[in-house]
Protein backbone atom coordinates (compact mmCIF):
# COMPACT_ATOMS: atom_id res chain seq x y z
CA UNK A 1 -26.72 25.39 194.59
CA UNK A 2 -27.23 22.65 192.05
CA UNK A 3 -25.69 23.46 188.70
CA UNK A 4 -26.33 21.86 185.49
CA UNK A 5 -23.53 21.93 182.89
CA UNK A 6 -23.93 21.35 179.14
CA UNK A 7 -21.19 19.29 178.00
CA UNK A 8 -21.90 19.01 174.80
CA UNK A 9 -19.30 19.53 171.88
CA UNK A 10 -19.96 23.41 170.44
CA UNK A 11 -21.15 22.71 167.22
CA UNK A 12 -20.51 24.97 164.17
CA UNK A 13 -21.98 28.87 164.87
CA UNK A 14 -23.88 27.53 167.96
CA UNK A 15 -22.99 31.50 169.19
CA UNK A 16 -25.17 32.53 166.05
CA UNK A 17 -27.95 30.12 166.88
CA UNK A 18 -27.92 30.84 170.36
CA UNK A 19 -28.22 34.96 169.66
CA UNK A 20 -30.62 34.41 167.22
CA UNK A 21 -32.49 32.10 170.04
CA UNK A 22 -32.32 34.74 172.27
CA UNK A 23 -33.55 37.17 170.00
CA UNK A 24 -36.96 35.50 168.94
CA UNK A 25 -37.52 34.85 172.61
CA UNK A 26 -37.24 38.20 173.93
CA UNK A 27 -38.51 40.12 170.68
CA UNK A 28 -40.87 41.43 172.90
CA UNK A 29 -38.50 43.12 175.17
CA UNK A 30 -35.62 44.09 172.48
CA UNK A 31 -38.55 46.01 170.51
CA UNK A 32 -39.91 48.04 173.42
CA UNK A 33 -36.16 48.68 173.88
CA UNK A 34 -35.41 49.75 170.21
CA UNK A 35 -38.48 51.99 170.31
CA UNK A 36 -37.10 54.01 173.04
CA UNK A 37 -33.43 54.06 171.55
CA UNK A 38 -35.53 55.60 168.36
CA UNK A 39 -37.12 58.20 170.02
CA UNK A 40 -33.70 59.51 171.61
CA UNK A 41 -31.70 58.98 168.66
CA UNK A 42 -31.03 60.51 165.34
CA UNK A 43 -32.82 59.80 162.56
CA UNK A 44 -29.59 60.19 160.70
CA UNK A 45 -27.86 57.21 162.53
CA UNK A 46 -30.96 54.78 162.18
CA UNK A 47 -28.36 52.51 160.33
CA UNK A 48 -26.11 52.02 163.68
CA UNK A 49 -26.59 49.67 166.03
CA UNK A 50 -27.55 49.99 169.62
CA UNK A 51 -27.20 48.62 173.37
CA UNK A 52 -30.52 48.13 174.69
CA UNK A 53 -31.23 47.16 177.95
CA UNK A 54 -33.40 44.46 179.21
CA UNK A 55 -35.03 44.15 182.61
CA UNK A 56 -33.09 41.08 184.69
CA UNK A 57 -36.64 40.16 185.78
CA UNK A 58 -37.57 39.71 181.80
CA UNK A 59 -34.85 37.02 181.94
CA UNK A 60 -34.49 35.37 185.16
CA UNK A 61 -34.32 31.59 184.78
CA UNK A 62 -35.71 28.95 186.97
CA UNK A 63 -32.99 27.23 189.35
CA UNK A 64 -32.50 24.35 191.00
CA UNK A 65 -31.18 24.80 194.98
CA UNK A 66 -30.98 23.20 198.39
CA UNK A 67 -33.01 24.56 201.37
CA UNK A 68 -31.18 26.21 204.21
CA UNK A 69 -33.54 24.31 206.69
CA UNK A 70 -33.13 24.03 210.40
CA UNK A 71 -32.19 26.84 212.79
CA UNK A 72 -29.00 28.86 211.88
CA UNK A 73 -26.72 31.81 212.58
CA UNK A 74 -24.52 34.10 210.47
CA UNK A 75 -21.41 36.24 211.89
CA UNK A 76 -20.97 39.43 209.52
CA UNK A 77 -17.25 40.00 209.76
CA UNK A 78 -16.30 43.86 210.13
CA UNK A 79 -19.60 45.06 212.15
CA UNK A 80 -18.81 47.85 214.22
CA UNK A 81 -22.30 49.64 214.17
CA UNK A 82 -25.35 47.11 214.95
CA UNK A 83 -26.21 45.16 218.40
CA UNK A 84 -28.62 42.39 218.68
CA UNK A 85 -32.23 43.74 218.22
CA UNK A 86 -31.39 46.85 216.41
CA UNK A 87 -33.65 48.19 213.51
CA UNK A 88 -32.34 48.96 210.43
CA UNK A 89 -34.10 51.39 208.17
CA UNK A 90 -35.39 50.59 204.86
CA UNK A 91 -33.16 52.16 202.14
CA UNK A 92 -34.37 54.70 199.72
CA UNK A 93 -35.16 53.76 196.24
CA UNK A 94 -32.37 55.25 193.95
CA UNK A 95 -28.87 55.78 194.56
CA UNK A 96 -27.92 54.20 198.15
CA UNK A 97 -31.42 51.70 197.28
CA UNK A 98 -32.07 48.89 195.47
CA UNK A 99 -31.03 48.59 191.70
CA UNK A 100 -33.27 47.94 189.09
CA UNK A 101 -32.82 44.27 189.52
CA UNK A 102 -32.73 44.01 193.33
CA UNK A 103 -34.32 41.29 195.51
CA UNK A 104 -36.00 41.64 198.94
CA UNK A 105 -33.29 39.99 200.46
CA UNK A 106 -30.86 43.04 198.98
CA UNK A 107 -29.65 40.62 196.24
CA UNK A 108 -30.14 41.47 192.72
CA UNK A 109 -28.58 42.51 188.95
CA UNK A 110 -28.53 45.35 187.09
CA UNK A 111 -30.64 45.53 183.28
CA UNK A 112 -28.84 43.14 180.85
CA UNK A 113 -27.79 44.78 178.35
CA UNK A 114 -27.84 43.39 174.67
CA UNK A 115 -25.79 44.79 171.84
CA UNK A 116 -28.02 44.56 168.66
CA UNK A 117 -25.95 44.97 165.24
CA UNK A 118 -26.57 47.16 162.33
CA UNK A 119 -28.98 44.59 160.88
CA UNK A 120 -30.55 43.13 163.69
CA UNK A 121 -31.48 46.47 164.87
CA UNK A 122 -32.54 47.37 161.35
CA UNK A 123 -34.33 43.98 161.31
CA UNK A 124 -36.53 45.02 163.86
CA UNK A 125 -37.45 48.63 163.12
CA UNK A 126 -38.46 47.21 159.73
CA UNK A 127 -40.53 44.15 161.21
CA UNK A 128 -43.52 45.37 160.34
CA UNK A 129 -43.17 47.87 157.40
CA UNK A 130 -43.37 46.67 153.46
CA UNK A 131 -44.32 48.66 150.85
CA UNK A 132 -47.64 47.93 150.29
CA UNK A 133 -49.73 46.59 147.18
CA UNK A 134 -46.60 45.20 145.43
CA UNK A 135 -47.58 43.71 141.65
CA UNK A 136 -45.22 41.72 140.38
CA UNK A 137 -45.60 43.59 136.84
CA UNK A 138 -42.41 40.83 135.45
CA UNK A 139 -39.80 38.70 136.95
CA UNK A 140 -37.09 40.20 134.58
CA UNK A 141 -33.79 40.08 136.32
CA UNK A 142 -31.72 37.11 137.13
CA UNK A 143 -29.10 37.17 139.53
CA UNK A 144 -29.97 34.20 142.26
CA UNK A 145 -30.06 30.81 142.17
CA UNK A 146 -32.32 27.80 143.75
CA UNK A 147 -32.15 24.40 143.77
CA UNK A 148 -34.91 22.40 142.21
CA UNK A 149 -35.73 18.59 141.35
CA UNK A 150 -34.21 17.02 138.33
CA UNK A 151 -35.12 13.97 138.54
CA UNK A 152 -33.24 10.90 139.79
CA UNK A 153 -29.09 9.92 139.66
CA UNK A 154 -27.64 6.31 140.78
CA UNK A 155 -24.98 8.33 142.86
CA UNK A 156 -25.54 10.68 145.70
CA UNK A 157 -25.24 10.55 149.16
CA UNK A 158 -27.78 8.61 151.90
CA UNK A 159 -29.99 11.73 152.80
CA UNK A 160 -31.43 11.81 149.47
CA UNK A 161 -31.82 7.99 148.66
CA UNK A 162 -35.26 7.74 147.00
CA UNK A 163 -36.90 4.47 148.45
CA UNK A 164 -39.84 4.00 146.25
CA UNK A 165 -38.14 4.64 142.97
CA UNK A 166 -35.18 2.82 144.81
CA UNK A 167 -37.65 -0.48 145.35
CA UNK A 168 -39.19 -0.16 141.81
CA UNK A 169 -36.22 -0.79 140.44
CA UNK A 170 -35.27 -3.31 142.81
CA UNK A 171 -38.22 -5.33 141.67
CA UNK A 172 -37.98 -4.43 138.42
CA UNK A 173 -34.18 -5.97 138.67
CA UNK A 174 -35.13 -9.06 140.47
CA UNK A 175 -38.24 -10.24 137.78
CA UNK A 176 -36.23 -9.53 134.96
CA UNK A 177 -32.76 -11.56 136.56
CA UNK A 178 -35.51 -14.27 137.55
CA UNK A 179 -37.58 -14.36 134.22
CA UNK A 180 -35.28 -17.04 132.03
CA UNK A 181 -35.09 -19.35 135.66
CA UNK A 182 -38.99 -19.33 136.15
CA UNK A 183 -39.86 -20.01 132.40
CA UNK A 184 -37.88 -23.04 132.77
CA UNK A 185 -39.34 -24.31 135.77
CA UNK A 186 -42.50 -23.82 134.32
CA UNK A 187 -41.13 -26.24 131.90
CA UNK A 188 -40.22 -28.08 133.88
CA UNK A 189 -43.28 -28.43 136.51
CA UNK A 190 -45.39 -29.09 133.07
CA UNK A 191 -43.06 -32.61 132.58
CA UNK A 192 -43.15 -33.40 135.95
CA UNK A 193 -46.31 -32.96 135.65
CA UNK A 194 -46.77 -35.25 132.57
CA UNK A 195 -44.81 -37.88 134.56
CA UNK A 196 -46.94 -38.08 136.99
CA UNK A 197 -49.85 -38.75 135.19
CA UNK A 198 -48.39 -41.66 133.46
CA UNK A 199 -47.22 -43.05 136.60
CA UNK A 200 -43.79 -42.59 136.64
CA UNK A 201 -43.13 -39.64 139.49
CA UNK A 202 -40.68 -42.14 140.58
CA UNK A 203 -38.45 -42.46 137.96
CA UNK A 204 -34.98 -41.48 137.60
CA UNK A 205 -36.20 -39.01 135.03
CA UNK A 206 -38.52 -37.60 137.89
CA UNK A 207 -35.75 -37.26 140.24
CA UNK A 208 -33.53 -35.19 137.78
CA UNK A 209 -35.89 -32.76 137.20
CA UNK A 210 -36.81 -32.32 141.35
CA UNK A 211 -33.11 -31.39 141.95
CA UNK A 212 -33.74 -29.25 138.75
CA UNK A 213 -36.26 -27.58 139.93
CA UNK A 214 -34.86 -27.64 143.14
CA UNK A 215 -31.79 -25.92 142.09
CA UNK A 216 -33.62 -23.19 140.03
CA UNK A 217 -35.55 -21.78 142.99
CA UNK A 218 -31.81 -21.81 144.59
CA UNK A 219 -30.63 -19.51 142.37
CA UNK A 220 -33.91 -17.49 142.54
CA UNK A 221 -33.60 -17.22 146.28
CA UNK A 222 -29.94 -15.93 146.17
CA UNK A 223 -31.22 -12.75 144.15
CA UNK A 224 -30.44 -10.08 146.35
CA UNK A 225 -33.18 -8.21 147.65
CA UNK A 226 -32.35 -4.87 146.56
CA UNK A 227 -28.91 -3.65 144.92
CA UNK A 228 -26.48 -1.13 145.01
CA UNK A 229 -27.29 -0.64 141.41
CA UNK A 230 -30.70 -0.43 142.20
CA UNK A 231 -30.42 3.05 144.50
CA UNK A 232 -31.93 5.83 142.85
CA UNK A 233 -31.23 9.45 145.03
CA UNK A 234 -33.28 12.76 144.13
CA UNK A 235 -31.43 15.03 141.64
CA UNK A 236 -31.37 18.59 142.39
CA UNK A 237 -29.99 21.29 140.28
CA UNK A 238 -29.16 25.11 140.12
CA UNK A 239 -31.13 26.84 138.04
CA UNK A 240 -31.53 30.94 138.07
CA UNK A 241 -34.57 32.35 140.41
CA UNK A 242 -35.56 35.63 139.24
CA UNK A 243 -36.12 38.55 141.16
CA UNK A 244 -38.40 41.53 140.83
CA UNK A 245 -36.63 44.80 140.27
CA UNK A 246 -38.09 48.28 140.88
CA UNK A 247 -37.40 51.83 140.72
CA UNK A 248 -38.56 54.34 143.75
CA UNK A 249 -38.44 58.06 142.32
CA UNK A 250 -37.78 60.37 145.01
CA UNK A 251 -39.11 64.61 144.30
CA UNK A 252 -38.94 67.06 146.23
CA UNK A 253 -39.26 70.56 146.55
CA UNK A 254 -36.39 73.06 147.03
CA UNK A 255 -37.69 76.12 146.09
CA UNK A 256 -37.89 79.45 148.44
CA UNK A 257 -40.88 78.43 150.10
CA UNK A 258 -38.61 75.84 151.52
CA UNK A 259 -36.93 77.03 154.50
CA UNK A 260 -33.81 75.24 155.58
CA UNK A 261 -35.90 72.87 158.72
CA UNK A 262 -38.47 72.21 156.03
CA UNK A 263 -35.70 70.73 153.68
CA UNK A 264 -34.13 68.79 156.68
CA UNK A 265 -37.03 66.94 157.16
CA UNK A 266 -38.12 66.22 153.68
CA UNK A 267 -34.11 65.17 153.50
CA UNK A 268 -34.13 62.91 156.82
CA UNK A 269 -37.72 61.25 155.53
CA UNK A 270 -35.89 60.14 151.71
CA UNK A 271 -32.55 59.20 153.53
CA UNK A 272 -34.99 56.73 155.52
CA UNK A 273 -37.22 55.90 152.87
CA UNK A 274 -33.34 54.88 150.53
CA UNK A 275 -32.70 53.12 153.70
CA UNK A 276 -36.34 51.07 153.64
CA UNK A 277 -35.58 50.32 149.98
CA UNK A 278 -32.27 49.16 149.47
CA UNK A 279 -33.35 46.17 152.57
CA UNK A 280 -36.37 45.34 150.82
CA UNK A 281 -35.25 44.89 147.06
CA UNK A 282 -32.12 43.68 146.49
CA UNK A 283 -32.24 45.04 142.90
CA UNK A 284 -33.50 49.14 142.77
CA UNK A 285 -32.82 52.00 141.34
CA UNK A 286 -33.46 55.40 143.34
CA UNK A 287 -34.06 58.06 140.78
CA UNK A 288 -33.76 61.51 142.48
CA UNK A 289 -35.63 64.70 141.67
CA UNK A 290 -35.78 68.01 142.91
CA UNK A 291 -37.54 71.28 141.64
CA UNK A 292 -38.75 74.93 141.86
CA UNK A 293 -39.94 76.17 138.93
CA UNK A 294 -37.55 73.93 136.74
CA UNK A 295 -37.27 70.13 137.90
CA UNK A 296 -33.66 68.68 137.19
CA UNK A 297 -32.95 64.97 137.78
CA UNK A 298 -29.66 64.54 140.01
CA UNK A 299 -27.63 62.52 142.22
CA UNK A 300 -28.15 61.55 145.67
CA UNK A 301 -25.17 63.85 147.06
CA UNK A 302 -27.21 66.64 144.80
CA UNK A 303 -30.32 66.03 145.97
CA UNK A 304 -29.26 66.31 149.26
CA UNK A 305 -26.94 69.06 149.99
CA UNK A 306 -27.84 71.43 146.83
CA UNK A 307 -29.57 74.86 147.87
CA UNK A 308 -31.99 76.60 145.14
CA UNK A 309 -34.36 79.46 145.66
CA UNK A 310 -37.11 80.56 143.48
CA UNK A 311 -41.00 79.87 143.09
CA UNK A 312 -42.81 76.68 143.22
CA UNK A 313 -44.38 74.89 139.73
CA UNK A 314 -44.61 71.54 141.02
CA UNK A 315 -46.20 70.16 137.45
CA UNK A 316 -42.34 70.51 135.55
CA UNK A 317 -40.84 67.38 138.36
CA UNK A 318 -44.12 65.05 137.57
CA UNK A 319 -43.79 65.67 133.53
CA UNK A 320 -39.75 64.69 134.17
CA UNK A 321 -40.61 61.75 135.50
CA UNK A 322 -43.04 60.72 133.45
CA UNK A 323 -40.62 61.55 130.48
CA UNK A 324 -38.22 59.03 132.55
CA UNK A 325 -40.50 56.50 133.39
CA UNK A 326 -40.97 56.40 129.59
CA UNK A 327 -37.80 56.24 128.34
CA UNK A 328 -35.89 54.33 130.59
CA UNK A 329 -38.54 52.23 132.87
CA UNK A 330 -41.55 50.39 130.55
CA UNK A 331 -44.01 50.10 133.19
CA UNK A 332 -44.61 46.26 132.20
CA UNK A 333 -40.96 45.67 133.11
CA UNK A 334 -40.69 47.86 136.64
CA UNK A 335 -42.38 48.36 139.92
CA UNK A 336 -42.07 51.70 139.73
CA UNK A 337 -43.05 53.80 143.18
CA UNK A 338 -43.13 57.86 143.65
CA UNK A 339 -42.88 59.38 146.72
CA UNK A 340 -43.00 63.42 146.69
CA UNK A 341 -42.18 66.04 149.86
CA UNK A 342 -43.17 69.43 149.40
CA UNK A 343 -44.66 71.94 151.47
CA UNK A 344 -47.51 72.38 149.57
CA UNK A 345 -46.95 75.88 148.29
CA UNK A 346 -47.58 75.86 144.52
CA UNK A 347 -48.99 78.18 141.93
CA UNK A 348 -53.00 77.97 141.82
CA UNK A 349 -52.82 77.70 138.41
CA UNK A 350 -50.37 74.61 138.38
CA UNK A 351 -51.82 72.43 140.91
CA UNK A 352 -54.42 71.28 138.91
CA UNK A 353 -52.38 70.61 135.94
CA UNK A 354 -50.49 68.19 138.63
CA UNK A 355 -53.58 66.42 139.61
CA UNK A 356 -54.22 65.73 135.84
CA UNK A 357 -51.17 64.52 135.01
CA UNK A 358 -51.18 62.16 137.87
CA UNK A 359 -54.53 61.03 137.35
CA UNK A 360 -54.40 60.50 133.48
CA UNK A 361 -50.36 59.60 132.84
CA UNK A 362 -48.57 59.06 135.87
CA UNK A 363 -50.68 56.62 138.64
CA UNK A 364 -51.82 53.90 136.13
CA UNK A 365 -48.38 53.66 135.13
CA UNK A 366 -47.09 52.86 138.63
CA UNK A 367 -47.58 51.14 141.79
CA UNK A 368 -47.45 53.77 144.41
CA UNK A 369 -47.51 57.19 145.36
CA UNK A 370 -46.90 58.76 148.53
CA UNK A 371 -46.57 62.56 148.81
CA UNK A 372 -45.88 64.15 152.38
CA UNK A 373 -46.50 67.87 152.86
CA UNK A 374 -44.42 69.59 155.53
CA UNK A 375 -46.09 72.18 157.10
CA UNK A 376 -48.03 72.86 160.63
CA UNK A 377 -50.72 74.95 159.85
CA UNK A 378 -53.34 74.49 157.04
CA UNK A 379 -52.92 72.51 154.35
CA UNK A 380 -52.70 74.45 150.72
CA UNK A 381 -53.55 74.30 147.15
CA UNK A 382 -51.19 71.64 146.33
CA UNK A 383 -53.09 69.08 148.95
CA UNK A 384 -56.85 70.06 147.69
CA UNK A 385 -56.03 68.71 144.42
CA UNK A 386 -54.03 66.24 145.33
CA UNK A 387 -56.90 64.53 147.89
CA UNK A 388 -58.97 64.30 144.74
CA UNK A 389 -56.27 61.73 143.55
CA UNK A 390 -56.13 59.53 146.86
CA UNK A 391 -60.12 59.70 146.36
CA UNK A 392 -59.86 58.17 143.06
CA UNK A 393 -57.19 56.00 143.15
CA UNK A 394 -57.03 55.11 147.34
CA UNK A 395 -55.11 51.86 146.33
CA UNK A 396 -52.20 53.67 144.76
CA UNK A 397 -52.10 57.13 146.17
CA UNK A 398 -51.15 58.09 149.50
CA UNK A 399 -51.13 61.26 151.40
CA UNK A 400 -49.69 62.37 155.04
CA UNK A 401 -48.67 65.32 156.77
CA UNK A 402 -45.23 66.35 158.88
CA UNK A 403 -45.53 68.66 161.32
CA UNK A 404 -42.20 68.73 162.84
CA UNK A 405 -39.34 65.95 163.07
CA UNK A 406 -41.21 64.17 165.62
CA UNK A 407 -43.45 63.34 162.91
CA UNK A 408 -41.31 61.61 160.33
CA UNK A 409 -41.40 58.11 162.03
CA UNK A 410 -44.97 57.93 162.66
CA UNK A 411 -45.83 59.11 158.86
CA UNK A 412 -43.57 56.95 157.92
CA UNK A 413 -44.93 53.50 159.21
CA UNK A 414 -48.33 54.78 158.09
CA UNK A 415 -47.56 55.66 154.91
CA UNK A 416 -45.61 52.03 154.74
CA UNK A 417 -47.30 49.82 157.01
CA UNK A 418 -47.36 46.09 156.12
CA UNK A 419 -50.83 45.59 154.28
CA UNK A 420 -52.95 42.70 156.14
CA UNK A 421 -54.33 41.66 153.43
């Protein structure tokens, strides 16, 4: 077996290079793995990590060996059961068989199995989800920084030595350090000159001003070329890089209607749709509403965990927010985003009151609205109207159904799918 051995020095997080290497090589794999770690797990721990297994034949590397060649024999120490010319039977596939990895010669290795972290597992359940149609409305808030050019500095170090503006002022240097020495030979070529003419380029006053001139394009010549003082290196500075900053108002409904698997779901969908959020902006604010016939803003553990029972009037949690949205969120300052779980159960009178207030007030104020109504069989008042919207407004509105918790994840990437365009 030839082996080849890198014996290079480690440099500096070459383990984080070489994982993230391995990553981008085998996203492939790792995804089809994280898929099937989704559908066993809990959509409550989608924020853990996970081991996922890849097959060895995904990863098997190319290697370098001798040949046995020639004729040979092997003695198998320890065999108490076989003669020469016995038949041994194939094994059976499973336990007492080959593994997963096994060769025909009865060699082999098991999966390899990766341990992806909280983000990089995160990183690639999220690969291809955005919100969509995002309008930067303002860049308001400023909290990073970037470096841009400034310029040009006479100190700095080699990797950012300008060479043109360095040899412009090298030049620049060099005529105006040669100017006084070539207005005198000028000078003194024009007498020379004169001298000449007359007939006396022999003369001792000839010969003075050869070594003259002579030693002026000397002292030209030993101008150097180019000058520490004439290096010139790109300036860079820190100056702030806003961000956009959004707020993602999350309503649901917790009236009677709402029986406690209804309310898990609607919960597990939000506690994904925080999760999408916080990893996409870095600045957000989750404003939390939930309603039966009064809407009530409250906090996440609220939202959450509280229990209410009562009727439905879906039209009181849209009018809070839009009261919100107007005090505390100018629409030319926010992204602001809506999405709403319900099971659809509303008074007849109200739903239309809901679609107008949407239509009119609340969808040219924001940037998107996705409303999810949990229920199996057919869809009621509350989605009628509301399909009116989506057939207005198909660009901001939004609309999916959940069946059962099976559901959640496919809604999900549908209703936030990364937009081609």
């Amino acid at each position: 077996m030839l082996q080849i051995i890198d014996r290079r020095n480690d440099s500096k997080n070459k383990s984080a290079v070489n994982r993230n290497r391995f990553i981008r090589r085998f996203k492939g794999q790792i995804r089809k793995a994280v898929q099937d770690a989704i559908a066993r797990r809990k959509i409550a721990d989608i924020d853990n990590g996970e081991k996922v297994g890849i097959p060895s034949k995904d990863i098997s590397e190319p290697q370098f060996h001798h040949g046995r060649g020639g004729r040979w024999s092997v003695v198998q120490p320890g065999n108490d059961r076989y003669l020469t010319g016995d038949e041994i039977e194939r094994p059976e596939e499973g336990a007492g068989g080959r593994g997963s990895g096994a060769s025909l010669d009865g060699e082999g290795l098991d999966d390899f199995v990766f341990t992806l972290s909280r983000e990089e597992f995160l990183d690639i359940f999220f690969d291809d989800l955005a919100l969509p149609h995002l309008i930067k409305t303002q860049l308001a808030r400023i909290t990073e920084y970037k470096r841009v050019r400034a310029g040009f500095t006479s100190t700095g170090v080699p990797a950012n030595i300008n060479v043109v503006r360095s040899l412009r002022g090298a030049t620049g240097r060099r005529l105006a350090a040669g100017g006084p020495y070539r207005k005198t030979l000028r000078a003194l070529h024009a007498e020379l000159a004169e001298l000449e003419e007359c007939g006396a380029g022999d003369g001792e006053r000839a010969t003075e001003l050869r070594a003259e001139i002579a030693r002026l394009l000397r002292r030209i010549e030993t101008l150097p070329f180019i000058d520490t003082f004439d290096l010139r290196y790109n300036s860079r500075i820190r100056v702030p890089a806003p961000s956009t900053q959004a707020v993602m108002f999350c309503v649901m409904d917790v009236s009677g209607s709402m029986d406690e698997q209804k309310k898990r779901i609607a919960k597990r969908f939000f506690m994904l749709l925080y999760l999408f959020l916080t990893r996409t902006y870095e600045h957000i604010e989750i404003v939390f509403i939930r309603h039966h016939t009064l809407a009530l803003e409250v906090d996440e553990d609220d939202f959450f965990r509280s229990r209410e029972t009562g009727g439905t009037v879906v039209s009181s949690a849209l009018e809070l927010m839009l009261r919100i949205v107007r005090q505390r969120y100018a629409s030319n300052i926010w992204n602001i985003y809506c999405a709403q779980a319900s099971d659809g159960d509303n008074w007849e009178a109200d739903s239309p009151k809901c679609r107008e207030l949407l239509e009119s007030s609340i969808v040219p104020l924001i940037q998107y609205y996705a409303y999810i109504e949990i229920s199996e069989g057919e869809q009621q008042n509350l989605w009628r109207e509301y399909a009116r919207v989506m057939a207005s407004h198909p660009q901001r509105f939004a609309m999916q159904q959940i069946g059962g918790p099976e559901d959640i994840y496919p809604v999900f990437r549908e209703l936030f799918r990364k937009s081609l365009a």
